[in-house]
C-alpha atoms as a PDB file:
ATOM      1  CA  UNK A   1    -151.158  10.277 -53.698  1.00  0.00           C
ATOM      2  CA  UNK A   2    -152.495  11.084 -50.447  1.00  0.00           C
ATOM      3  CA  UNK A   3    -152.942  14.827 -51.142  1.00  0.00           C
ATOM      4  CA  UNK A   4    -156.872  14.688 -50.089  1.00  0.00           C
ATOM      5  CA  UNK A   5    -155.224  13.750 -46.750  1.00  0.00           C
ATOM      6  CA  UNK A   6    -154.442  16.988 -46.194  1.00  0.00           C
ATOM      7  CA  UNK A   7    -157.095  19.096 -44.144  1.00  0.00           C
ATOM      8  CA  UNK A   8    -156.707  22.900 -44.239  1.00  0.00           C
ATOM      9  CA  UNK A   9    -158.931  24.954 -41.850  1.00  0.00           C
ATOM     10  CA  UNK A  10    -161.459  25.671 -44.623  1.00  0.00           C
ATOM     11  CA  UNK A  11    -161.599  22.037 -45.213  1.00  0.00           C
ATOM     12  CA  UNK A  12    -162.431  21.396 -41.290  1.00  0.00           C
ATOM     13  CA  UNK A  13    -165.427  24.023 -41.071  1.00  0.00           C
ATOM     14  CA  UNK A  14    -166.901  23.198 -44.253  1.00  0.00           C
ATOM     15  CA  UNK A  15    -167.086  19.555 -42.947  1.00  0.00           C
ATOM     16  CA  UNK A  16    -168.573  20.940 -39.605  1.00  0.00           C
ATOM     17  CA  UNK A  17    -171.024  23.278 -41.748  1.00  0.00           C
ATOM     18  CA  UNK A  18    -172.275  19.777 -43.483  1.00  0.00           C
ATOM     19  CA  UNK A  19    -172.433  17.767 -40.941  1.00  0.00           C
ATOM     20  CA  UNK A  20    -174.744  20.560 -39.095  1.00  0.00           C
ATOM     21  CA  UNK A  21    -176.665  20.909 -41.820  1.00  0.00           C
ATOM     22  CA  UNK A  22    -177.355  17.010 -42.344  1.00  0.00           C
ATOM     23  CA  UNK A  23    -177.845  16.865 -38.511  1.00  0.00           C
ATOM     24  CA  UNK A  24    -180.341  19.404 -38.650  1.00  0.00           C
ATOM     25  CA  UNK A  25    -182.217  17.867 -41.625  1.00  0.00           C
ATOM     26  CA  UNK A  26    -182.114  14.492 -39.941  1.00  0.00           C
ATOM     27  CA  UNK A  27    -184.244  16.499 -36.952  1.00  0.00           C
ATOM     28  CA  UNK A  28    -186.291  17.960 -39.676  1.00  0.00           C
ATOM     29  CA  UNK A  29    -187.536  14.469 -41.136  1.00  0.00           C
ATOM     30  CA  UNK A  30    -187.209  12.388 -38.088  1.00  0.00           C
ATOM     31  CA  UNK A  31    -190.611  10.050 -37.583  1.00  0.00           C
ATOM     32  CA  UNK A  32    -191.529  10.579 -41.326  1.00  0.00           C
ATOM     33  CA  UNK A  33    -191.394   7.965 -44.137  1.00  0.00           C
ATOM     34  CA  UNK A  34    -188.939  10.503 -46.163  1.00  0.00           C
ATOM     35  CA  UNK A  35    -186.551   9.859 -43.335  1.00  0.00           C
ATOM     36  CA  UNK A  36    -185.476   6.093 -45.091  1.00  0.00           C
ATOM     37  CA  UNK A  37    -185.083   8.096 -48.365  1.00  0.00           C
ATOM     38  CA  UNK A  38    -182.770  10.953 -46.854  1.00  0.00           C
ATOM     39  CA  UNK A  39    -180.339   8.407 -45.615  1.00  0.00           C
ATOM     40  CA  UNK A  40    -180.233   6.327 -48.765  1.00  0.00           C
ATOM     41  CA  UNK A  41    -179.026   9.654 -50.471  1.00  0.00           C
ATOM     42  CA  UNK A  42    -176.823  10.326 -48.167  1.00  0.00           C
ATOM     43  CA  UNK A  43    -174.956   7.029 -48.276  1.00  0.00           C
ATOM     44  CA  UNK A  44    -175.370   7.827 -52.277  1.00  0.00           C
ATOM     45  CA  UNK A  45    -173.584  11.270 -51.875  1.00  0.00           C
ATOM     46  CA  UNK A  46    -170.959   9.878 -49.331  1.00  0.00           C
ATOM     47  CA  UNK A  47    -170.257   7.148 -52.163  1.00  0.00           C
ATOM     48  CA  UNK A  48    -169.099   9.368 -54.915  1.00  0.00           C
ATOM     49  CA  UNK A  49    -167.292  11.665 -52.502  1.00  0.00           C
ATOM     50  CA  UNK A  50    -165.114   8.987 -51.858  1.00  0.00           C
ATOM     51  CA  UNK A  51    -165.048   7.884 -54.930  1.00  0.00           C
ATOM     52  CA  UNK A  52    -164.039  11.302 -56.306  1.00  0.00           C
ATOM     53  CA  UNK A  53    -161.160  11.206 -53.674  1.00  0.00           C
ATOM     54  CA  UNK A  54    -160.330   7.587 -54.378  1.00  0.00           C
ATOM     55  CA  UNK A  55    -159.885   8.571 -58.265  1.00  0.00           C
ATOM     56  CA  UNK A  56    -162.339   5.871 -59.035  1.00  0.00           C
ATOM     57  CA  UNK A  57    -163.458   7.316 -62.280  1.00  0.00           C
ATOM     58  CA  UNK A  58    -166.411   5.253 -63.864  1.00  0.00           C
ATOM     59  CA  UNK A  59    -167.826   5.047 -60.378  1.00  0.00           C
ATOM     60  CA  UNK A  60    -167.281   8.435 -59.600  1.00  0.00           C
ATOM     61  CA  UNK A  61    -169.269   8.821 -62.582  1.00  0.00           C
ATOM     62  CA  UNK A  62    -171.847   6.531 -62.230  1.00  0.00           C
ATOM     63  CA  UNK A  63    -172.718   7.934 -58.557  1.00  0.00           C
ATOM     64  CA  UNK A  64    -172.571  11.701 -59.891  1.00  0.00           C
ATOM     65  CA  UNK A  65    -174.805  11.634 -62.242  1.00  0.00           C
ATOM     66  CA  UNK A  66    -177.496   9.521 -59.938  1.00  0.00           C
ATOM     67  CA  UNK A  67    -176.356  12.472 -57.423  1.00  0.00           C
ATOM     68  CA  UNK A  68    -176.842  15.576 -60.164  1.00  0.00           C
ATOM     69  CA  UNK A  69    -180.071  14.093 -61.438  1.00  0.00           C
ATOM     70  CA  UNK A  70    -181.385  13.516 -58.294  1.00  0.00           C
ATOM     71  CA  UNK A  71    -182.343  16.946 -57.018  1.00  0.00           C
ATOM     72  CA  UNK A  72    -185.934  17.281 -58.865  1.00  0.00           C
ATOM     73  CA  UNK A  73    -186.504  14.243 -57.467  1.00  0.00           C
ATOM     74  CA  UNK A  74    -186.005  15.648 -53.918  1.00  0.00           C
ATOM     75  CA  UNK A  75    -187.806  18.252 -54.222  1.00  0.00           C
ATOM     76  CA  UNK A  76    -190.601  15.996 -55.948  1.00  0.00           C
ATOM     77  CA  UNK A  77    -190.098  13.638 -52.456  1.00  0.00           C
ATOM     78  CA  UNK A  78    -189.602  16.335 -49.656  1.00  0.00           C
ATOM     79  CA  UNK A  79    -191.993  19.345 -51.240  1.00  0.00           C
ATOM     80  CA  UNK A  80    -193.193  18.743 -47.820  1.00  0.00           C
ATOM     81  CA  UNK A  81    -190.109  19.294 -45.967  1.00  0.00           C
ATOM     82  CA  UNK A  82    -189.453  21.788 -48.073  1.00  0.00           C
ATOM     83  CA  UNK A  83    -192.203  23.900 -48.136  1.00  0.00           C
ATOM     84  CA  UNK A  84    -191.631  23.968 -44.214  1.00  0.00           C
ATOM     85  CA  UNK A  85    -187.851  24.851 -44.264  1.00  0.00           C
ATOM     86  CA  UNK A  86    -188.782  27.835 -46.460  1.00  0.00           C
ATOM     87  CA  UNK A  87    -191.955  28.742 -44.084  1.00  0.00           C
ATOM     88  CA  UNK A  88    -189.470  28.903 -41.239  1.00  0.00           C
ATOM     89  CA  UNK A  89    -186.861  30.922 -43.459  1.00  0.00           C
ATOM     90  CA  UNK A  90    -189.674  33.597 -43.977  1.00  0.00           C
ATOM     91  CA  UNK A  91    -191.054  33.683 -40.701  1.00  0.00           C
ATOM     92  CA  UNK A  92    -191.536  37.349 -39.086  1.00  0.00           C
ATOM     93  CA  UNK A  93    -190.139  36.375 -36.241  1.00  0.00           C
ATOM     94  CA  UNK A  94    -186.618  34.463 -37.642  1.00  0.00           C
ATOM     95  CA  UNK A  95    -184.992  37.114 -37.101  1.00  0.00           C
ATOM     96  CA  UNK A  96    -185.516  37.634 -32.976  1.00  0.00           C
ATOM     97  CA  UNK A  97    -182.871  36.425 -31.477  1.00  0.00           C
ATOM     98  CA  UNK A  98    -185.103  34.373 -29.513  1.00  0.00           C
ATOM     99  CA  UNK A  99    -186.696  32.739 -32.186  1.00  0.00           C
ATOM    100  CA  UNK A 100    -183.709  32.000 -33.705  1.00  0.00           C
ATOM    101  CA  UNK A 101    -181.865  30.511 -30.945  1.00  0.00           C
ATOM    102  CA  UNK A 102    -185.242  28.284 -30.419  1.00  0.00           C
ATOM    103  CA  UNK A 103    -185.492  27.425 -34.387  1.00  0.00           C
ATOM    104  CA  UNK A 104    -181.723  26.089 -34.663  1.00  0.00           C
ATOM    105  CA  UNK A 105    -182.042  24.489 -30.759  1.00  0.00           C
ATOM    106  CA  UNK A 106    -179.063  26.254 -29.445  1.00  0.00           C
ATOM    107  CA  UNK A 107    -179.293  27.105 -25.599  1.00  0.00           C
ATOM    108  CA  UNK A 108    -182.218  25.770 -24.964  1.00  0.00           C
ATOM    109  CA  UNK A 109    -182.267  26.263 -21.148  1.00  0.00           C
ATOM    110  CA  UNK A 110    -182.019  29.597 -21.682  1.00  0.00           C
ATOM    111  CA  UNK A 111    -184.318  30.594 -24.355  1.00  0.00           C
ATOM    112  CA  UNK A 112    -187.488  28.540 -23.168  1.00  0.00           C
ATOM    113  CA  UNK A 113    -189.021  26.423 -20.619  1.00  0.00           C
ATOM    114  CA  UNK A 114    -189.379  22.675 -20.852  1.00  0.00           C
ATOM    115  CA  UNK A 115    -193.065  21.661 -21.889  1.00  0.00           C
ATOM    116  CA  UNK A 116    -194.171  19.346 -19.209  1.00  0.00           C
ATOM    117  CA  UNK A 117    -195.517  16.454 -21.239  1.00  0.00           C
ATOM    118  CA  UNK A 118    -196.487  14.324 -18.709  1.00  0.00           C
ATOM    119  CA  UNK A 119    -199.051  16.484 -17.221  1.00  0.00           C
ATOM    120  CA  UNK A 120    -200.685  17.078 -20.307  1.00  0.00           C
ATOM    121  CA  UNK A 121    -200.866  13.212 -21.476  1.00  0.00           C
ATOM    122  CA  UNK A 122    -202.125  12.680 -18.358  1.00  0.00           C
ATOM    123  CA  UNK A 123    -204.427  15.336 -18.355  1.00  0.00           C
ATOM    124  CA  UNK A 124    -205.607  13.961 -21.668  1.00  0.00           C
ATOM    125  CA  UNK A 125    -206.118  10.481 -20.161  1.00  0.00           C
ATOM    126  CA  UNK A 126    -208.082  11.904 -17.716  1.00  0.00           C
ATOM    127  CA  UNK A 127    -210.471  13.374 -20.084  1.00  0.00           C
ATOM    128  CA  UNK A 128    -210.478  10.635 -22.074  1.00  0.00           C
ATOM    129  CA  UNK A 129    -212.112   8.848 -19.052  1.00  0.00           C
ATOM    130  CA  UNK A 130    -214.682  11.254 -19.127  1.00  0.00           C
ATOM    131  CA  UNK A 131    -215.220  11.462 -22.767  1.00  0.00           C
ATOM    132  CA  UNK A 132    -214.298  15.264 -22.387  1.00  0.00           C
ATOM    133  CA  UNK A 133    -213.295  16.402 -26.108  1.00  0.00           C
ATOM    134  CA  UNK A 134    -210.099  18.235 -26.254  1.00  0.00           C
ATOM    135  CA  UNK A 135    -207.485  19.714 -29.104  1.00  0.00           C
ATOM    136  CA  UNK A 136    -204.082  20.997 -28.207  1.00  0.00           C
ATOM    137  CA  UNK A 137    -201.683  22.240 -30.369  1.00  0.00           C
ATOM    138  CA  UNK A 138    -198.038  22.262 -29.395  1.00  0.00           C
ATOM    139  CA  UNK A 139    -196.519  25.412 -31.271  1.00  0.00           C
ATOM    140  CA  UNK A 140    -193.077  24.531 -32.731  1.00  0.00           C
ATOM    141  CA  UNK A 141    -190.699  26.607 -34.772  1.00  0.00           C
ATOM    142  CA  UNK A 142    -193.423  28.192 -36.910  1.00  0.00           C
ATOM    143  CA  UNK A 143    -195.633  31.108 -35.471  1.00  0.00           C
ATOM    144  CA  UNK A 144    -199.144  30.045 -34.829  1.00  0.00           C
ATOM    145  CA  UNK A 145    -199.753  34.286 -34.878  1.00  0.00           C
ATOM    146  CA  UNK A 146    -202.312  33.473 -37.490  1.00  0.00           C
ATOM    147  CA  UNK A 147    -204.443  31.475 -35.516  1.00  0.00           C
ATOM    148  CA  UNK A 148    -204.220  33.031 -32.690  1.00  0.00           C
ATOM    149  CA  UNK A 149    -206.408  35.984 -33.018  1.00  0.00           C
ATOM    150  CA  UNK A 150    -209.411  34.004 -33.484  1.00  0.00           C
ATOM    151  CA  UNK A 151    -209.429  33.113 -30.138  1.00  0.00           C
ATOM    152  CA  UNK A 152    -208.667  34.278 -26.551  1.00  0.00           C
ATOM    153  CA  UNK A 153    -204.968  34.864 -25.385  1.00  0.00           C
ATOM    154  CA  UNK A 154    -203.730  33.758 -22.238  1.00  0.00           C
ATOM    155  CA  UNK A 155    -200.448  33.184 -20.831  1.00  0.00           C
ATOM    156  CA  UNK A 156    -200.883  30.677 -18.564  1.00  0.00           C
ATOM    157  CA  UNK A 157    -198.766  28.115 -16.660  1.00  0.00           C
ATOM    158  CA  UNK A 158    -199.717  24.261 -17.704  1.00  0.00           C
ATOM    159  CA  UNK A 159    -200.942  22.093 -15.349  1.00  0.00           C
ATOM    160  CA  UNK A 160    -203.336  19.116 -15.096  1.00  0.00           C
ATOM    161  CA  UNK A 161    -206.308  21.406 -13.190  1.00  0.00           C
ATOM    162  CA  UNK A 162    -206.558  24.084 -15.640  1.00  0.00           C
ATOM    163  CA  UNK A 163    -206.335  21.822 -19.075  1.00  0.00           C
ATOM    164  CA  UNK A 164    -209.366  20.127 -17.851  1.00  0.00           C
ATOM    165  CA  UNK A 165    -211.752  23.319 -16.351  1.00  0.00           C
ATOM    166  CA  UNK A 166    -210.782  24.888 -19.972  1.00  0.00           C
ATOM    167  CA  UNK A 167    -212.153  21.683 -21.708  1.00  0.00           C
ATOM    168  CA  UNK A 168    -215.040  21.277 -19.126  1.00  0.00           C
ATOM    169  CA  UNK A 169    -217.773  21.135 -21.098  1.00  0.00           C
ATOM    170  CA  UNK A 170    -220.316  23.776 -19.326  1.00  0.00           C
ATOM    171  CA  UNK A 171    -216.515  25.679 -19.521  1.00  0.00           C
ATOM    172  CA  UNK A 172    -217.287  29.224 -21.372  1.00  0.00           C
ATOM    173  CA  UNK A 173    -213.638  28.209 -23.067  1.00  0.00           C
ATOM    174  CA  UNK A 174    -214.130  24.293 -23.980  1.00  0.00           C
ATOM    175  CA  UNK A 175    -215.082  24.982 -27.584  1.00  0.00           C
ATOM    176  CA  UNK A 176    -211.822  24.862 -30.066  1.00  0.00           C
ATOM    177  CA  UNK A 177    -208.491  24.431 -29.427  1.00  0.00           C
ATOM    178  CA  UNK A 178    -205.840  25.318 -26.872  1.00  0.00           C
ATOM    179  CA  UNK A 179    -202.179  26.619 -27.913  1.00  0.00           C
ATOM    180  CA  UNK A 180    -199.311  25.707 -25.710  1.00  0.00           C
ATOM    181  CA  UNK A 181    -196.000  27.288 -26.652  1.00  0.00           C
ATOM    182  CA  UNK A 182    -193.030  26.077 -24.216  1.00  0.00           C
ATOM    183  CA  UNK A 183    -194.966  24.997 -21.026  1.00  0.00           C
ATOM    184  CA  UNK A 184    -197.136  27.910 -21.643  1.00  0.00           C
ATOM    185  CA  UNK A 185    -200.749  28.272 -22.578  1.00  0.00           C
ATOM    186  CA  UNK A 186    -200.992  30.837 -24.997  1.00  0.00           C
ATOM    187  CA  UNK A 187    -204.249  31.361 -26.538  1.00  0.00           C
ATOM    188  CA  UNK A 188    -207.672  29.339 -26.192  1.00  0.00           C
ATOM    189  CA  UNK A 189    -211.057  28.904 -28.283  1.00  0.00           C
ATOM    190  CA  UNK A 190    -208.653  28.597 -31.089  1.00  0.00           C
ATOM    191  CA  UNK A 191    -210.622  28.193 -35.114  1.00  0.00           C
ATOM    192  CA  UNK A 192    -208.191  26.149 -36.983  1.00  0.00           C
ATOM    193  CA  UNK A 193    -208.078  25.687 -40.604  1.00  0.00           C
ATOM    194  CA  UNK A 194    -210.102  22.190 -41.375  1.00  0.00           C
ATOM    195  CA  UNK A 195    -207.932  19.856 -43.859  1.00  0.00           C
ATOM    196  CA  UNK A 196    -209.784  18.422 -46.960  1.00  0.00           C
ATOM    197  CA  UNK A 197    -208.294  14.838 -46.263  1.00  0.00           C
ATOM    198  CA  UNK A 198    -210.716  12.025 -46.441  1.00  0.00           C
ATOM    199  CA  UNK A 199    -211.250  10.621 -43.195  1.00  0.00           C
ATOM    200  CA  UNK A 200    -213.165   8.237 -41.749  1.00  0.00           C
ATOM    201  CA  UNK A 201    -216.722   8.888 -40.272  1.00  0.00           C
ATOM    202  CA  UNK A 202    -215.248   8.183 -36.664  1.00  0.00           C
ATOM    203  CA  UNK A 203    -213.177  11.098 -36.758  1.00  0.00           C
ATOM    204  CA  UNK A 204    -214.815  14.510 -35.959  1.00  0.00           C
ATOM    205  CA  UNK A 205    -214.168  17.941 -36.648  1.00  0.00           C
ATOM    206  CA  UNK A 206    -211.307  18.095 -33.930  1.00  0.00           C
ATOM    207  CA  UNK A 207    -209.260  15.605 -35.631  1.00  0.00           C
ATOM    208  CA  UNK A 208    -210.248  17.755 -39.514  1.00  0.00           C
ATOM    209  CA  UNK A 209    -208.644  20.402 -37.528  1.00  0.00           C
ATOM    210  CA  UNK A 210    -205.941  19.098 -35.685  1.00  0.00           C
ATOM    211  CA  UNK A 211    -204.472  17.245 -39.079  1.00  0.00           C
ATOM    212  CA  UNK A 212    -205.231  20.797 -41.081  1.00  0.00           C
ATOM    213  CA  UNK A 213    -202.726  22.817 -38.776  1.00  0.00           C
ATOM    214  CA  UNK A 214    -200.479  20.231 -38.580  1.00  0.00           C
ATOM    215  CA  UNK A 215    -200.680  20.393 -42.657  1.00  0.00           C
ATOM    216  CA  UNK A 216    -200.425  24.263 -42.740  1.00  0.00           C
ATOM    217  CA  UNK A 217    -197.615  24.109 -39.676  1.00  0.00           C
ATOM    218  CA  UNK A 218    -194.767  22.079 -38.017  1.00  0.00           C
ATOM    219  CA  UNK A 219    -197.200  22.191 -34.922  1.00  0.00           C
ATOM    220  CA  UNK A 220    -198.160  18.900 -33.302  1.00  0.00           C
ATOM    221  CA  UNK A 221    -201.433  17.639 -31.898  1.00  0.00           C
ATOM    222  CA  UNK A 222    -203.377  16.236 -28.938  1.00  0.00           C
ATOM    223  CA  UNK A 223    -207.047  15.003 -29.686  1.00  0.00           C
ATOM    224  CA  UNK A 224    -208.929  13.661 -27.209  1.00  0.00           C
ATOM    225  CA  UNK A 225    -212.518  12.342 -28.996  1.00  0.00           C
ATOM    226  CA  UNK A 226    -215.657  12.645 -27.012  1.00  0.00           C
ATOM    227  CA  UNK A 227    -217.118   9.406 -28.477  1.00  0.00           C
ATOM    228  CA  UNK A 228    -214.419   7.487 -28.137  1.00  0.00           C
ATOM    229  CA  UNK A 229    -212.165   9.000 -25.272  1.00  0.00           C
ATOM    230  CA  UNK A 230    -209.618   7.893 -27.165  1.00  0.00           C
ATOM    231  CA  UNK A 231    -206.123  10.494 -27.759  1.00  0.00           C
ATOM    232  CA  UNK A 232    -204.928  11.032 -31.402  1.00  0.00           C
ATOM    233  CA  UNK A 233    -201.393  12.328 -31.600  1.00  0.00           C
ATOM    234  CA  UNK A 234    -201.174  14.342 -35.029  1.00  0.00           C
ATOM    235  CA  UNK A 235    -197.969  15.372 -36.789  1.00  0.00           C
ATOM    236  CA  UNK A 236    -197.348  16.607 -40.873  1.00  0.00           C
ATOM    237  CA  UNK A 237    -200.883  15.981 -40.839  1.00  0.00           C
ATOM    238  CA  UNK A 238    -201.125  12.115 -40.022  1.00  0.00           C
ATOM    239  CA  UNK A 239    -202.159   9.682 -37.416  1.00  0.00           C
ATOM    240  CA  UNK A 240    -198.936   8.892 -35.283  1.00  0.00           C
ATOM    241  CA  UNK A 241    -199.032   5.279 -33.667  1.00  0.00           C
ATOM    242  CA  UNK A 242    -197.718   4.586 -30.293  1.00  0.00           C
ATOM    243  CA  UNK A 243    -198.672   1.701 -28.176  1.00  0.00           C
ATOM    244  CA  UNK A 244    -199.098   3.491 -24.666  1.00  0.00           C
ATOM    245  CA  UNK A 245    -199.345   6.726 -22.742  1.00  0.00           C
ATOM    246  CA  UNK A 246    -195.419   6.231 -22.112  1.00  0.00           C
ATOM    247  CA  UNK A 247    -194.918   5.745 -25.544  1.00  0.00           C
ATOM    248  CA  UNK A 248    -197.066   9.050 -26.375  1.00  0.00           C
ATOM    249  CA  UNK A 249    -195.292  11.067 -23.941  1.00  0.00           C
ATOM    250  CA  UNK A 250    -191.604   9.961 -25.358  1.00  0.00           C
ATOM    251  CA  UNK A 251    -192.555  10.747 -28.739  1.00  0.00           C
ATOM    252  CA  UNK A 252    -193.981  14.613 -27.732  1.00  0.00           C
ATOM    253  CA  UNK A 253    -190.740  15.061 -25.707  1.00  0.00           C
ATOM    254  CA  UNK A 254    -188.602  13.857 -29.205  1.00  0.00           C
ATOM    255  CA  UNK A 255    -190.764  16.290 -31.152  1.00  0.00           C
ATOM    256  CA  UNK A 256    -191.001  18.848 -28.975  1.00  0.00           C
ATOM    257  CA  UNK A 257    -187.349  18.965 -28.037  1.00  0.00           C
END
């Protein structure tokens, strides 16, 4: 009666493989709207499991099928998601060890520096006072390689001084964005691709551009409007909320970690 009691090594590391795998898709749809809908399937799937095990038949039943017929659905809900998991898959780079230690967050110490967040919200405050435009773009798990080239590289350290000469506006390097990759600046005077959302007349080019990579990319977004001096954070190509700069800069570190 109690034979499903009985755990055999297989049985221990294919638990271990799922529960990475649902932790890791958790990370993936953290701080989107999809992220209510993941856990409601997985209660679903954790249901009938149990069911199964219990030898509850009709509700075994019942919660299979909803579980079977479910997976167009998913894809229908998280083409999104998706579409990003299999960008990453494909990536050039996957296969460096490097990226691939930074894509699945293992050893993170030792693969890349910390970004330091603070500095740059506060470097965007700053700029904000001055109604200095500014778009950064916080490279992720997905190579920005394609973007890169139509601008200038650098390799850079980041610090408050230098994110505000480069966005100076008499500053030979203010026009387009910046790309910051660990607490490195990478590459300025960046074209992005422009999204063909429909926003509304407040919002300028830089925030077109900032929600079209963030479409096109996992990368995230700092937009600091020179009418306004206002900061946009953008992520899966949407307006995050947040009520302060504290707020701003815990929700960069969750994304960025």
């Amino acid at each position: 009666m109690l034979d499903f009691l009985e755990f055999s090594f297989l049985d221990i590391l294919d638990i271990a493989l799922v529960a990475i795998l649902l932790y890791y898709t958790y990370k993936l749809l953290r701080g989107t709207v999809a992220i209510n809908i993941f856990i409601g399937i997985t209660i679903v799937f954790l249901m009938w499991k149990i069911t199964q095990a219990l030898e509850m038949e009709m509700l075994s039943g019942i919660l299979g099928g909803l579980t079977s017929g479910g997976v167009i659905a998913l894809i229908v809900v998280f083409q999104q998601e998706v579409r990003k998991f299999l960008l990453m898959l494909g990536s050039p780079n996957f296969n460096s060890k490097r990226s691939f230690l930074k894509q699945l967050k293992f050893m993170k110490s030792e693969v890349y520096l910390e970004t330091e967040v603070e500095i740059i919200v506060n470097a965007c405050e700053s700029m904000g006072k001055s109604k200095t435009g500014a778009l950064i773009v916080f490279e992720r798990n997905q190579s920005l390689d394609f973007v890169k080239t139509t601008g200038d590289q650098m390799n850079t350290e980041v610090n408050q001084p230098i994110l505000e000469s480069i966005f100076y506006k008499n500053s030979p390097l203010h026009d387009g964005a910046i790309i910051i990759r660990d607490n490195t600046i990478v590459a300025t005077r960046i074209v992005l691709p422009l999204s063909d959302k429909n926003l509304p007349a407040r919002f300028g080019l830089r925030h077109r551009a900032a929600i079209g990579i963030s479409e096109k990319s996992d990368a995230v977004c700092l937009v600091v409007s020179e009418e306004t001096g206002k900061t946009s954070y953008i992520k899966d190509g949407e307006f995050i909320l947040y009520e302060n700069s504290f707020t701003l800069t815990e929700t960069l570190k969750s994304d960025l970690i």
